[in-house]
N, C-alpha and C. Protein backbone atom coordinates (compact mmCIF):
# COMPACT_ATOMS: atom_id res chain seq x y z
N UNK A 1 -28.03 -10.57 -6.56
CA UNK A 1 -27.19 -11.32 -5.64
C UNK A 1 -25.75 -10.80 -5.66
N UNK A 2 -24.99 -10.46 -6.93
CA UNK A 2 -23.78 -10.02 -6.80
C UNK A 2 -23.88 -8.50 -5.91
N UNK A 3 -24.89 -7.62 -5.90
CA UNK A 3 -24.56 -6.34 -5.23
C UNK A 3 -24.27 -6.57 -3.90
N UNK A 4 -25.03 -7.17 -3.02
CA UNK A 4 -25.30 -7.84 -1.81
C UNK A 4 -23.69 -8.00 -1.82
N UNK A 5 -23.16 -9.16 -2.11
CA UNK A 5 -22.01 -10.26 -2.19
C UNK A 5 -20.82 -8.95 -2.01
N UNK A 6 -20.83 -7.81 -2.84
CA UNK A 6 -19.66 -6.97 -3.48
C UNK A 6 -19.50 -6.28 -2.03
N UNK A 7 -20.63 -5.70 -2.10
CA UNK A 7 -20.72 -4.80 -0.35
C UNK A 7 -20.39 -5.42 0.60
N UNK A 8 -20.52 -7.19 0.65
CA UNK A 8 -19.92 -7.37 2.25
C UNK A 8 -18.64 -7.49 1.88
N UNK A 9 -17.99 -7.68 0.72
CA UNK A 9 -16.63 -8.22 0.63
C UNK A 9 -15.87 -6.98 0.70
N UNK A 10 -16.71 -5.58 0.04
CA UNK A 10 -15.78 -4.51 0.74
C UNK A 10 -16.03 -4.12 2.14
N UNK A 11 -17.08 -4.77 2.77
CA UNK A 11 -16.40 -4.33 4.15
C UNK A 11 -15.78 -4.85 4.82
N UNK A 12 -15.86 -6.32 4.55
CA UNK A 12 -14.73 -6.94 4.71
C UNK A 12 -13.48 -7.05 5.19
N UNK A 13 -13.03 -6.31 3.81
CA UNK A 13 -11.87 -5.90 2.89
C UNK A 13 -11.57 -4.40 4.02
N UNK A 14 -12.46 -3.47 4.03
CA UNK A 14 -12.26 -1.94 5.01
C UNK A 14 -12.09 -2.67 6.78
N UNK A 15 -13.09 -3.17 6.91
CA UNK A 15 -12.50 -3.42 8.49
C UNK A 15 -11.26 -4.16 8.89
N UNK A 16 -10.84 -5.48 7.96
CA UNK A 16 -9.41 -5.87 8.09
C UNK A 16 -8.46 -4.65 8.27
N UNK A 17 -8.95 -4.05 7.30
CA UNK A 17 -7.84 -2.67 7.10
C UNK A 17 -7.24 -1.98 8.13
N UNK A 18 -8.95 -1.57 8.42
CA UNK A 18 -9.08 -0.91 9.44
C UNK A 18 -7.84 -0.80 10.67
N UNK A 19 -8.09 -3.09 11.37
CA UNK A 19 -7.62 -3.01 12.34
C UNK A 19 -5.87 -3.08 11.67
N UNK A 20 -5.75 -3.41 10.54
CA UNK A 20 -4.14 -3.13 10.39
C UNK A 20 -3.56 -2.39 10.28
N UNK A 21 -4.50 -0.94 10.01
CA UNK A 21 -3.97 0.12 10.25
C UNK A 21 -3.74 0.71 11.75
N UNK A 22 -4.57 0.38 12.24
CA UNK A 22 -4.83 0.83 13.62
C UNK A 22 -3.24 0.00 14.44
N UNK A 23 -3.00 -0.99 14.40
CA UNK A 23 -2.07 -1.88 14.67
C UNK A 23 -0.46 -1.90 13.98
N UNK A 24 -0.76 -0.90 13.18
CA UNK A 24 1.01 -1.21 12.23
C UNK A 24 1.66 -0.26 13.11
N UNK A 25 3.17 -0.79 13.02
CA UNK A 25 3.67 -0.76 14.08
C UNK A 25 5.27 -0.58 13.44
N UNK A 26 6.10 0.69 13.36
CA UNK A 26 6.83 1.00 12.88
C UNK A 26 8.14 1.47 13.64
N UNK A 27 8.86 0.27 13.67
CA UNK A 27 9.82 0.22 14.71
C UNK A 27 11.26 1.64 14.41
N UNK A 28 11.55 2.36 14.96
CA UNK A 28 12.66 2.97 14.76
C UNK A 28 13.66 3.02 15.57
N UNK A 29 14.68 2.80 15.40
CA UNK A 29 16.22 2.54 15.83
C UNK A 29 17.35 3.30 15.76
N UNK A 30 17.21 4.47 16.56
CA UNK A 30 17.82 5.69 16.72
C UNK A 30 18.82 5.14 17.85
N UNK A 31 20.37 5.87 17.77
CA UNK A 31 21.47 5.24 18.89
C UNK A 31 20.97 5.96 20.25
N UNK A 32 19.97 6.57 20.14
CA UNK A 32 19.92 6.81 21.76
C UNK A 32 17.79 6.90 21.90
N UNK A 33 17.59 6.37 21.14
CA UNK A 33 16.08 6.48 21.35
C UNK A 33 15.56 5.61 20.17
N UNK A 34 15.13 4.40 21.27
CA UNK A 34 14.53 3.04 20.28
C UNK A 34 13.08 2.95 20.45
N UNK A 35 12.03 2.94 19.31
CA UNK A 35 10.66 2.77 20.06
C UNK A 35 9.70 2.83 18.31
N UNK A 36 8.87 2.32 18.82
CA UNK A 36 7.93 1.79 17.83
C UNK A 36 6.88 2.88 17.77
N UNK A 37 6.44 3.26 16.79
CA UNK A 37 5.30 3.69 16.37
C UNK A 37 3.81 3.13 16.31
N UNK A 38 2.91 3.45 16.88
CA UNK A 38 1.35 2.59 16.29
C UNK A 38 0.52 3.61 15.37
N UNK A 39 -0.15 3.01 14.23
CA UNK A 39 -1.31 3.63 13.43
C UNK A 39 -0.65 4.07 12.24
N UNK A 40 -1.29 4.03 11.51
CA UNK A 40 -1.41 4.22 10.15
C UNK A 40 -3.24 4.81 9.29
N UNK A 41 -3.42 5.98 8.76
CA UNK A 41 -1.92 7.09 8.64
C UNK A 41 -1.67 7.67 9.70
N UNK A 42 -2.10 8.36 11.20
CA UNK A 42 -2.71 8.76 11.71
C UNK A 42 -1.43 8.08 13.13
N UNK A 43 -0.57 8.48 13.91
CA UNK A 43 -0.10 7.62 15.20
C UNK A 43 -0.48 7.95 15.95
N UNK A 44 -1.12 6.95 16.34
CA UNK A 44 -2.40 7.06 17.88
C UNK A 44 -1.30 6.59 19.36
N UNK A 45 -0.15 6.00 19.04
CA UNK A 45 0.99 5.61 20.13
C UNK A 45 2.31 4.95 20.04
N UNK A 46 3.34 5.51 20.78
CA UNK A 46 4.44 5.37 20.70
C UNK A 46 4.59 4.35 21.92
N UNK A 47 5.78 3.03 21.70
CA UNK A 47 5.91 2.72 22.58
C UNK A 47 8.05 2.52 22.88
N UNK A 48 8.23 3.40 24.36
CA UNK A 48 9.63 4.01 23.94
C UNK A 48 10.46 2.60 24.23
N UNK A 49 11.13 1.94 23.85
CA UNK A 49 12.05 0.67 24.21
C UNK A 49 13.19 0.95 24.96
N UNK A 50 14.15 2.16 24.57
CA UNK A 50 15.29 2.56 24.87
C UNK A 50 15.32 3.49 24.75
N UNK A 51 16.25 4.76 25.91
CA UNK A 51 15.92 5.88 25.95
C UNK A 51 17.77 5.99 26.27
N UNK A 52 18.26 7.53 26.21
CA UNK A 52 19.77 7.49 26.36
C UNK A 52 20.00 7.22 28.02
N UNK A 53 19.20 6.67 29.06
CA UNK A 53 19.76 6.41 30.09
C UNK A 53 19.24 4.79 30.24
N UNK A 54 18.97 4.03 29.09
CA UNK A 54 19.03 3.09 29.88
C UNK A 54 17.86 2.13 29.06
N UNK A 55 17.06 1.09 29.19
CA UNK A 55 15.98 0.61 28.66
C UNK A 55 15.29 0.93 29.33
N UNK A 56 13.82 1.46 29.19
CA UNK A 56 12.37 1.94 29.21
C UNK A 56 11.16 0.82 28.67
N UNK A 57 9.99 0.83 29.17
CA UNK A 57 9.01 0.53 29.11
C UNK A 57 8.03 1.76 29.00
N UNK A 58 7.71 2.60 27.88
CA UNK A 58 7.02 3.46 28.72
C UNK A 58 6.00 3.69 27.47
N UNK A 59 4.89 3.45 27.10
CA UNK A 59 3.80 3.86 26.42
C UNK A 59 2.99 5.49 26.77
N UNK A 60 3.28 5.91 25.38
CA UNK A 60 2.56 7.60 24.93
C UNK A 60 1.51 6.99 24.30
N UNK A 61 -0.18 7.21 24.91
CA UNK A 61 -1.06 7.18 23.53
C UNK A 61 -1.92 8.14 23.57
N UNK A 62 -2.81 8.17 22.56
CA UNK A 62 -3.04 9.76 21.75
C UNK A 62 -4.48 9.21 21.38
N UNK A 63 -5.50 9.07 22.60
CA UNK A 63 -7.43 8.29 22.18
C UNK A 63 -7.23 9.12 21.29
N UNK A 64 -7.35 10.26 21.03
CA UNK A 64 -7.68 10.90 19.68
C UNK A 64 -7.66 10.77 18.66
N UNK A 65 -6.16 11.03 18.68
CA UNK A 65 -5.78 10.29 17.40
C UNK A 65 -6.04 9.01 17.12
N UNK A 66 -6.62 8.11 17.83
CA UNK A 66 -6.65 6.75 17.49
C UNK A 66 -8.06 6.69 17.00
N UNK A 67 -9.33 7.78 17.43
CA UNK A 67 -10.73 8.03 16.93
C UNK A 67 -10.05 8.92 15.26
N UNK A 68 -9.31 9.56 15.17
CA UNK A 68 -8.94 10.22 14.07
C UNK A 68 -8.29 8.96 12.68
N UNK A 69 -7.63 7.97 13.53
CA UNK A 69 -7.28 6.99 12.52
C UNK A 69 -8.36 6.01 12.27
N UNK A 70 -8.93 5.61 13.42
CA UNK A 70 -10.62 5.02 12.95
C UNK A 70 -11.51 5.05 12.00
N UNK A 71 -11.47 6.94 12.10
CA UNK A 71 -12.58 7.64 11.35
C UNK A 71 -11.74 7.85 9.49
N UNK A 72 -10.78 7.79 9.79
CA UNK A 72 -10.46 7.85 8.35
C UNK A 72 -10.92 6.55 7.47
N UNK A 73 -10.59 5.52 8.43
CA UNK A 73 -10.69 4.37 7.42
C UNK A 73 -12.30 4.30 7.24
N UNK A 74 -13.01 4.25 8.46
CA UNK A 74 -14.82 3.94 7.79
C UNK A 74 -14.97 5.24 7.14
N UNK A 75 -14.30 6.30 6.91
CA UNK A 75 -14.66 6.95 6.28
C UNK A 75 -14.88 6.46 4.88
N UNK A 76 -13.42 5.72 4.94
CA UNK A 76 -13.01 5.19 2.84
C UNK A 76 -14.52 3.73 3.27
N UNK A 77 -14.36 3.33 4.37
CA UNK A 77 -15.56 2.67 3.70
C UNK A 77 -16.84 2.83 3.15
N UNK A 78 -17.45 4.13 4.25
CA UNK A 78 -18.54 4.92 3.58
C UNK A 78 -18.92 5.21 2.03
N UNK A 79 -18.08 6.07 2.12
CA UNK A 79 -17.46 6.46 0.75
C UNK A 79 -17.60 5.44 -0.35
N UNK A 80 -16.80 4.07 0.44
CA UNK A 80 -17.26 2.87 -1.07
C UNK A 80 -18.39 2.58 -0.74
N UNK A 81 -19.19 2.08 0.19
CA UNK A 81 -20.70 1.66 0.24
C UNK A 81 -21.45 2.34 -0.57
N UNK A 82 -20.80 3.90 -0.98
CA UNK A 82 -21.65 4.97 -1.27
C UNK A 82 -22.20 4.89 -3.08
N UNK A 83 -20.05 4.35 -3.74
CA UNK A 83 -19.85 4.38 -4.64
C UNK A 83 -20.82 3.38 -5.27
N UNK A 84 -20.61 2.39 -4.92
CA UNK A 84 -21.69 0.56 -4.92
C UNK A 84 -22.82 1.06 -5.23
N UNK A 85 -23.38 1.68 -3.98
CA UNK A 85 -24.70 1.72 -3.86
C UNK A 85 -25.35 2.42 -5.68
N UNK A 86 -24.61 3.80 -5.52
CA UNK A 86 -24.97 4.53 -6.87
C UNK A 86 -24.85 3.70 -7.99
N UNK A 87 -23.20 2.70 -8.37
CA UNK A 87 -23.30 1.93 -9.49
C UNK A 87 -24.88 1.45 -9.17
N UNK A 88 -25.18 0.67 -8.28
CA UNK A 88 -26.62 -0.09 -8.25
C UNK A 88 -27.79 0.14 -8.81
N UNK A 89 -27.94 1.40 -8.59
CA UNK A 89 -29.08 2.20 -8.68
C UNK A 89 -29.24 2.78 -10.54
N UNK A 90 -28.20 2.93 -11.21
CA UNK A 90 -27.57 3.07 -12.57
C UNK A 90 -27.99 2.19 -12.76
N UNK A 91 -28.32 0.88 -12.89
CA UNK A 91 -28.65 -0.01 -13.51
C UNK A 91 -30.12 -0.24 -13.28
């Protein structure tokens, strides 16, 4: 019963991640260029606030990179399902 229990709580634990990585959002405040960053590690999009002529609305995004920041994280989850699984099997 605990193996079961451990595995959903790390995926859990990886897909929260997941979307907070996908979602962090890293504001920078330059005197002539204001705009936020998205993704972690991986920036899948910029969104520009202020530009030197003026305020902007203008979203850059990067599908790629946003399948590239995806794939990293189920990667680390793989990876632990993988680790689990083997402790399991050791016993």
């Amino acid at each position: 019963m605990k193996g079961p229990f451990v595995r959903l709580v790390w995926i859990i634990v990886c897909s929260l991640l997941t979307i907070m990585g996908a979602g962090w959002g890293v504001r920078y405040d330059w005197p002539d260029f204001v705009h936020v960053d998205y993704g972690f590690p991986a920036k899948w999009a910029t969104h520009t606030l202020i530009t030197f002529t003026g305020p902007s609305d203008r979203w850059i995004v990067d599908p790629t990179m946003l399948l590239i920041d995806v794939a990293v994280w189920q990667t680390i989850l793989i990876i632990g399902i993988i680790i689990l699984e083997l402790k399991v099997l050791k016993k």
